[in-house]
C-alpha atoms as a PDB file:
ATOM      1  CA  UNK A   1       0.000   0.000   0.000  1.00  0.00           C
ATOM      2  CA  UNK A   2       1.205   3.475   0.329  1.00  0.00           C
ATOM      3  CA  UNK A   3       0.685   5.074  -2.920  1.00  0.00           C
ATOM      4  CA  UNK A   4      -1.117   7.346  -4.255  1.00  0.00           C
ATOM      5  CA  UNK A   5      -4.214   6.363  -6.792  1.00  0.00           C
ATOM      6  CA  UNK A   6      -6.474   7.853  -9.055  1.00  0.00           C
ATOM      7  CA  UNK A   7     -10.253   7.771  -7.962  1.00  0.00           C
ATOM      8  CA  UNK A   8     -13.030   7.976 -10.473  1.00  0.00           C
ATOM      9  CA  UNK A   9     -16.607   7.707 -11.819  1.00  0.00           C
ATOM     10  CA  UNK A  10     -17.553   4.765 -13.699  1.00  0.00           C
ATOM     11  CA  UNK A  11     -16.176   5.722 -17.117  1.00  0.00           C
ATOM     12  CA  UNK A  12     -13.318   6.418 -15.936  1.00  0.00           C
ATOM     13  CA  UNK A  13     -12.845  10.321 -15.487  1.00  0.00           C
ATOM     14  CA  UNK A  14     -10.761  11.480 -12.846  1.00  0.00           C
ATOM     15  CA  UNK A  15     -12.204  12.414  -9.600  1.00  0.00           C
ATOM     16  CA  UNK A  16      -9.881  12.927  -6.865  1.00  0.00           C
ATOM     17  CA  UNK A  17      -6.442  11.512  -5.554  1.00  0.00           C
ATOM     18  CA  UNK A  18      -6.900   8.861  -2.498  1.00  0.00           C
ATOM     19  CA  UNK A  19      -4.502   6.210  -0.668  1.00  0.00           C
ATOM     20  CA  UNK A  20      -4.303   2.740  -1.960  1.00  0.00           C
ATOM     21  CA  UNK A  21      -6.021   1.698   1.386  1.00  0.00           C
ATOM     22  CA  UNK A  22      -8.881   3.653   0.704  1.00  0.00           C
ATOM     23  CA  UNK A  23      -9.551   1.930  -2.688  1.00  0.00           C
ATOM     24  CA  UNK A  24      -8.910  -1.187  -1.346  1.00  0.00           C
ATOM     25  CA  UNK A  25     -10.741  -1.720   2.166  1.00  0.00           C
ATOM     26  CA  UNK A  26     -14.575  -2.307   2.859  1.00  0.00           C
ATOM     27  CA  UNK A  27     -16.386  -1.188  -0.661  1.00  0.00           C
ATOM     28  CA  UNK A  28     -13.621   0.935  -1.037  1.00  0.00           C
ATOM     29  CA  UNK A  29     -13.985   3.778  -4.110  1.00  0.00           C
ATOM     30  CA  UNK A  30     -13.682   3.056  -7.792  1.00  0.00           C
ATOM     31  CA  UNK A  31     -10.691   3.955  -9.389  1.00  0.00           C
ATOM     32  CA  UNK A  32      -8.335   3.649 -12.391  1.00  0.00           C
ATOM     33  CA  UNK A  33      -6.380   0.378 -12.937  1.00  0.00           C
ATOM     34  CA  UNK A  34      -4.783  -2.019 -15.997  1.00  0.00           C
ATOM     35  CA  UNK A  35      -4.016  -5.457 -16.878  1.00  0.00           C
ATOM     36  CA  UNK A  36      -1.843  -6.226 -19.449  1.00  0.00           C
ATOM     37  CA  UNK A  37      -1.844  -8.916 -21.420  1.00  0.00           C
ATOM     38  CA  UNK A  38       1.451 -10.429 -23.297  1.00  0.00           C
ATOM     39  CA  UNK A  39       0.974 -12.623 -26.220  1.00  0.00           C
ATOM     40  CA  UNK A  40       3.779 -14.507 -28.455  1.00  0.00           C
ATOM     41  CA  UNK A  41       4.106 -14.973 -31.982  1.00  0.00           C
ATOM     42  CA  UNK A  42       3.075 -18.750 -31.006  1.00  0.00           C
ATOM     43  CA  UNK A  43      -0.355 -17.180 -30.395  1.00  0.00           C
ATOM     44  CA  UNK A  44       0.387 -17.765 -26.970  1.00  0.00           C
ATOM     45  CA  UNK A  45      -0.554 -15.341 -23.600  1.00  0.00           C
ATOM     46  CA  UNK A  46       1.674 -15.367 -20.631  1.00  0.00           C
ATOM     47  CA  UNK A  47      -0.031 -15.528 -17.040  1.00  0.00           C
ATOM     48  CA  UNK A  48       1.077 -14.556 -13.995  1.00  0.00           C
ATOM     49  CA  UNK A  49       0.373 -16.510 -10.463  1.00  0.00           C
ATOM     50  CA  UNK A  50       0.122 -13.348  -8.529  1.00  0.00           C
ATOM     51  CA  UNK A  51       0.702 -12.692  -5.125  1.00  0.00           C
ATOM     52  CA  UNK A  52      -1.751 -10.188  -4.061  1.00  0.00           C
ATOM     53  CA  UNK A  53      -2.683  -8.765  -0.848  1.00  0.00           C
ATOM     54  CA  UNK A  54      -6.448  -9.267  -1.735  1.00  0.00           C
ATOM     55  CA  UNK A  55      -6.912 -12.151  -4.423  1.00  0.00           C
ATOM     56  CA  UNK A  56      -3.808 -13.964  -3.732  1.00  0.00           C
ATOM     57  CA  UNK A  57      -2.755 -17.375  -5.381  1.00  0.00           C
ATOM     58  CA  UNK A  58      -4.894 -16.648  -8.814  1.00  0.00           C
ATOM     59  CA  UNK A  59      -4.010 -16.535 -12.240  1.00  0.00           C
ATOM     60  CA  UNK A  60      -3.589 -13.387 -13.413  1.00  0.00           C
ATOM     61  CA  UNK A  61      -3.015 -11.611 -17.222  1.00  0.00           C
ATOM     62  CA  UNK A  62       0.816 -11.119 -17.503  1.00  0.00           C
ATOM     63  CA  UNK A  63       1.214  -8.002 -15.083  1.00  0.00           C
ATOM     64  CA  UNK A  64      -1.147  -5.446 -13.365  1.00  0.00           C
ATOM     65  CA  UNK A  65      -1.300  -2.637 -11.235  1.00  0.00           C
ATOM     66  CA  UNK A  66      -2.749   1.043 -11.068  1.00  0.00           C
ATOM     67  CA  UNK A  67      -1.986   4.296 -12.801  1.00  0.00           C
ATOM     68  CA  UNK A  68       0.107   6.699  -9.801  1.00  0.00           C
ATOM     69  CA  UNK A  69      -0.104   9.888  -9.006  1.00  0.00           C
ATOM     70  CA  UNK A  70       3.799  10.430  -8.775  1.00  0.00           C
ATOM     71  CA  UNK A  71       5.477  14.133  -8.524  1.00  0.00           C
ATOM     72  CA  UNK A  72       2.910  15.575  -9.166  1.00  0.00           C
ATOM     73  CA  UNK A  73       2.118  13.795 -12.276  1.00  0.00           C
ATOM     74  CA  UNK A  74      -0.642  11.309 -13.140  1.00  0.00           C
ATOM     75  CA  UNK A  75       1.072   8.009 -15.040  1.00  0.00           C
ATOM     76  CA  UNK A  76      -1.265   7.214 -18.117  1.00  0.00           C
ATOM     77  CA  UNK A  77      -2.535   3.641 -18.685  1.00  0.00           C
ATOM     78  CA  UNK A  78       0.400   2.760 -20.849  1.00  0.00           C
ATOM     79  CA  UNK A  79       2.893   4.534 -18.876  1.00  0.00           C
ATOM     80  CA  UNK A  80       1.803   2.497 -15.726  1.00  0.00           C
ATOM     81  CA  UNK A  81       1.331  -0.563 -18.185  1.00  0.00           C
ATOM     82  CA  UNK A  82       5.268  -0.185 -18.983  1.00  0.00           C
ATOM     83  CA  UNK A  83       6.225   0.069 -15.419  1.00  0.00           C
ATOM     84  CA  UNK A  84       4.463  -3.400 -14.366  1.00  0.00           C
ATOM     85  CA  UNK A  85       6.251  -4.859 -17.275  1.00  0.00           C
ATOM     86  CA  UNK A  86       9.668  -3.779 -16.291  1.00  0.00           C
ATOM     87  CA  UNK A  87       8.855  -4.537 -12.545  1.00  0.00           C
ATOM     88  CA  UNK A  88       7.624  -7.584 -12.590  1.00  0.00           C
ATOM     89  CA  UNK A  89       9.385  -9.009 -15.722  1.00  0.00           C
ATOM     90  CA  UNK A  90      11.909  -6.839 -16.821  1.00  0.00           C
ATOM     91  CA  UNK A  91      10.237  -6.753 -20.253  1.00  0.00           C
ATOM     92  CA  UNK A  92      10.791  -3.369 -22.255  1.00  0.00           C
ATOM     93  CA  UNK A  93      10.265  -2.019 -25.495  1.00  0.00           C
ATOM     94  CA  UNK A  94       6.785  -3.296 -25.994  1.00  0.00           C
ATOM     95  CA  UNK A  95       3.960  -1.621 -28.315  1.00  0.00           C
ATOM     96  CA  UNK A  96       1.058  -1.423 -26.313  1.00  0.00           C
ATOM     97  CA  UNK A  97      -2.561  -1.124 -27.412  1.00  0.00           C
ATOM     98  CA  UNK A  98      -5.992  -1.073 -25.111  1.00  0.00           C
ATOM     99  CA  UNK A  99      -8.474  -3.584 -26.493  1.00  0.00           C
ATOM    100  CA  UNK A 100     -11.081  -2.478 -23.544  1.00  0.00           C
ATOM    101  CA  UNK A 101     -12.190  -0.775 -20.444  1.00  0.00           C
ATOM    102  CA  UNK A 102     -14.791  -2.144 -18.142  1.00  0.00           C
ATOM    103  CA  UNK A 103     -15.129  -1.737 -14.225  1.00  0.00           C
ATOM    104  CA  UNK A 104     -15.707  -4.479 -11.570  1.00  0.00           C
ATOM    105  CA  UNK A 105     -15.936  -5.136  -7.899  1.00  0.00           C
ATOM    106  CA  UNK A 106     -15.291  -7.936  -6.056  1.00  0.00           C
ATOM    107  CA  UNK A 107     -14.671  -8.632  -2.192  1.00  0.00           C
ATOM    108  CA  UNK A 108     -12.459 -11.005  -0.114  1.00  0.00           C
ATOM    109  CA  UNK A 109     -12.682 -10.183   3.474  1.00  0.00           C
ATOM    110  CA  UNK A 110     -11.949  -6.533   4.635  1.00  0.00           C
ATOM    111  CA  UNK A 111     -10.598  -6.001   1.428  1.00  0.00           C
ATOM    112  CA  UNK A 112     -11.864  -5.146  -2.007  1.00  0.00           C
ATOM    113  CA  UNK A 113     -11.101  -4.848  -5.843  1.00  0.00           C
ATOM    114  CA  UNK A 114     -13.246  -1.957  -6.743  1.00  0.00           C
ATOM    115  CA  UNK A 115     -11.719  -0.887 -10.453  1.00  0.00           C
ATOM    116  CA  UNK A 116     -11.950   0.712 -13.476  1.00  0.00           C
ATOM    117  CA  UNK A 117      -9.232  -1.043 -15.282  1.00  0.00           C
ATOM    118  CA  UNK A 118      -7.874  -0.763 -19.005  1.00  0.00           C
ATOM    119  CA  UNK A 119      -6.922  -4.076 -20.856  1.00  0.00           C
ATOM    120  CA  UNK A 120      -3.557  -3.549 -22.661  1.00  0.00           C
ATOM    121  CA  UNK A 121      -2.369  -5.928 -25.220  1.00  0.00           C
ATOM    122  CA  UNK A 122       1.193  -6.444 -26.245  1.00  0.00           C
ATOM    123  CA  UNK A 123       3.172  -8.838 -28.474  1.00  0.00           C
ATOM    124  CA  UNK A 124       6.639 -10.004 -26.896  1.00  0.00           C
ATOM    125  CA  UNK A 125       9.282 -12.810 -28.014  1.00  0.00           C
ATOM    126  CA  UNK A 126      11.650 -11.803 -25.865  1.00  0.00           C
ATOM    127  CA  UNK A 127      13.437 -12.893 -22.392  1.00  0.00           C
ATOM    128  CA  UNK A 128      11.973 -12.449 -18.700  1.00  0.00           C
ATOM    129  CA  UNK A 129      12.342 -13.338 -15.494  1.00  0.00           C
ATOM    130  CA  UNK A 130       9.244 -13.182 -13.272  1.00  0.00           C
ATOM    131  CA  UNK A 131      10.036 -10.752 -10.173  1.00  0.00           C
ATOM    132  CA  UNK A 132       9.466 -13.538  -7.270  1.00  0.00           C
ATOM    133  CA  UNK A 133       7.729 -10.380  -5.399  1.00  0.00           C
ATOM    134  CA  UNK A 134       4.975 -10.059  -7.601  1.00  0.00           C
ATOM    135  CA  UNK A 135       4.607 -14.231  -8.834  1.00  0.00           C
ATOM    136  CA  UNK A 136       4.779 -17.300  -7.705  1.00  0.00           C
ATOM    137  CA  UNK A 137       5.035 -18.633 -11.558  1.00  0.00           C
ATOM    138  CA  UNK A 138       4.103 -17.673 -15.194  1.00  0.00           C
ATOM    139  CA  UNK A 139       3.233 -19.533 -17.995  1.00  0.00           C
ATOM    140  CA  UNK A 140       2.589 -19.480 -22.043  1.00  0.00           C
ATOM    141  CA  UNK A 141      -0.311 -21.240 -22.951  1.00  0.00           C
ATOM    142  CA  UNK A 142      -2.334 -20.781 -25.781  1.00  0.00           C
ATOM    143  CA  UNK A 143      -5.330 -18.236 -26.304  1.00  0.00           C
ATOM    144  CA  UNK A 144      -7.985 -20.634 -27.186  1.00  0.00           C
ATOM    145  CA  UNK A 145      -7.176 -23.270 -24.033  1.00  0.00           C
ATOM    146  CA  UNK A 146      -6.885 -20.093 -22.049  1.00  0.00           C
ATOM    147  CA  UNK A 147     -10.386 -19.226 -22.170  1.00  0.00           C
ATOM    148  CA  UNK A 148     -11.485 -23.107 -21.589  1.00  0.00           C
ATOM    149  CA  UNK A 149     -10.278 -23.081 -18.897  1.00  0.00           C
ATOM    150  CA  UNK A 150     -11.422 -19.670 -17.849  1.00  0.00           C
ATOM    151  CA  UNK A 151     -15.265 -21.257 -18.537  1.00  0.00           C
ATOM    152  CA  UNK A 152     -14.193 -24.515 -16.569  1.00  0.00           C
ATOM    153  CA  UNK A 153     -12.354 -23.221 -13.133  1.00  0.00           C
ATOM    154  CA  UNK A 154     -13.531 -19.358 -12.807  1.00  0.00           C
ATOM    155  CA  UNK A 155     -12.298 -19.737  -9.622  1.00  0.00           C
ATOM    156  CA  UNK A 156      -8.550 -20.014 -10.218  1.00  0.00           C
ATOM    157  CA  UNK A 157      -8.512 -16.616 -11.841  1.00  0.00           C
ATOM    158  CA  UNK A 158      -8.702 -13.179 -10.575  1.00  0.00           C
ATOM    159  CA  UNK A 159     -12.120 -11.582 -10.836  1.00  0.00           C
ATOM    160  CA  UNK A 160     -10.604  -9.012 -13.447  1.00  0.00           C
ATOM    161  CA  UNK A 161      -9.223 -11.675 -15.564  1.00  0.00           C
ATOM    162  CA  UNK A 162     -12.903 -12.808 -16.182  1.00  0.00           C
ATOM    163  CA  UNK A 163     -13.905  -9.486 -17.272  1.00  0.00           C
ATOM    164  CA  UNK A 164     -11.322  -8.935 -19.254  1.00  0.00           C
ATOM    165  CA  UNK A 165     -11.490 -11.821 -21.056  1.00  0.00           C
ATOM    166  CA  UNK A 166     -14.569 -10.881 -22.481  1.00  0.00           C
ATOM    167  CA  UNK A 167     -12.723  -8.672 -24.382  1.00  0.00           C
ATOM    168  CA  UNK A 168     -10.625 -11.387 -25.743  1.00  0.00           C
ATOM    169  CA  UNK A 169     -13.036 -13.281 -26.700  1.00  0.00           C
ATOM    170  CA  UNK A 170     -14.161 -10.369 -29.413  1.00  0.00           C
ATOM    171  CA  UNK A 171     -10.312  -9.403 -30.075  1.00  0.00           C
ATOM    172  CA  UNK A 172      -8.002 -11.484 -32.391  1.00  0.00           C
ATOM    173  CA  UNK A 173      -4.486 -11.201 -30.870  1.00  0.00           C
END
């Protein structure tokens, strides 16, 4: 926790800066987030085993995190996109594109997801090594058994993943 994030309404206009922990605890307030999704020239996506203070454990889309309110600058989603990459891969030089917005909420306890979160898409070859911070493990599997398995065990995936991947299921990567 700690940071700085950006609150807003539910199409994603700014609002007002707030703490992490505010965003995060009991309903908490809506605010901007990504998810970024790596795929391969295989046709493959790489997933992320996050560890998470709220969904912990779950398969996640390659990185995520928020946009930060920094020096008194606002990161943009493919600023903050750019950032997770290089944290929690060390993956650089990628073109980013956002395939979709949509907002969700979901609750584990005292805490809360409660986001308005961009989907970034990126194609990467390239080597990484998963920041043991972030991940447990990471994997490339492909698109199509991806989403099977999304349908079959919703539960193994964080609750952003499954809207997201609505997304994917319009989008040809």
């Amino acid at each position: 926790m700690g940071q700085t994030i950006l609150a807003c309404d539910d199409q994603g206009n700014f609002l007002e800066y707030i703490p992490k922990e505010i965003g995060h605890t009991g309903a908490g307030r809506r605010h901007l987030a990504i998810t970024v999704l790596i795929y391969n020239s295989k046709g493959e996506v790489l997933l992320q085993k996050r560890r998470h203070q709220v969904f912990n454990n779950v398969w996640d889309f390659t990185a995520s995190t928020h946009p930060l309110h920094q020096n008194n600058t606002d990161e943009t989603f493919e600023q903050a996109s750019k950032r997770a990459l290089k944290d929690e891969y060390d993956i650089e030089n990628v073109s980013l594109k956002i395939i979709g917005e949509f907002n969700y909420f979901a609750k584990n306890g005292e805490f809360c997801e409660n986001e308005h979160c961009a989907l970034m898409t990126g194609k990467y070859d390239g080597p990484f090594k998963l920041n043991p911070e972030v991940g447990y493990e990471c994997i490339w599997m492909g698109k199509e058994q991806f989403l099977e398995d999304l349908d079959k065990n919703p539960q193994k995936y964080g609750p952003w993943v499954i809207s997201g991947a609505k997304f994917l299921k319009q989008k040809h990567l």
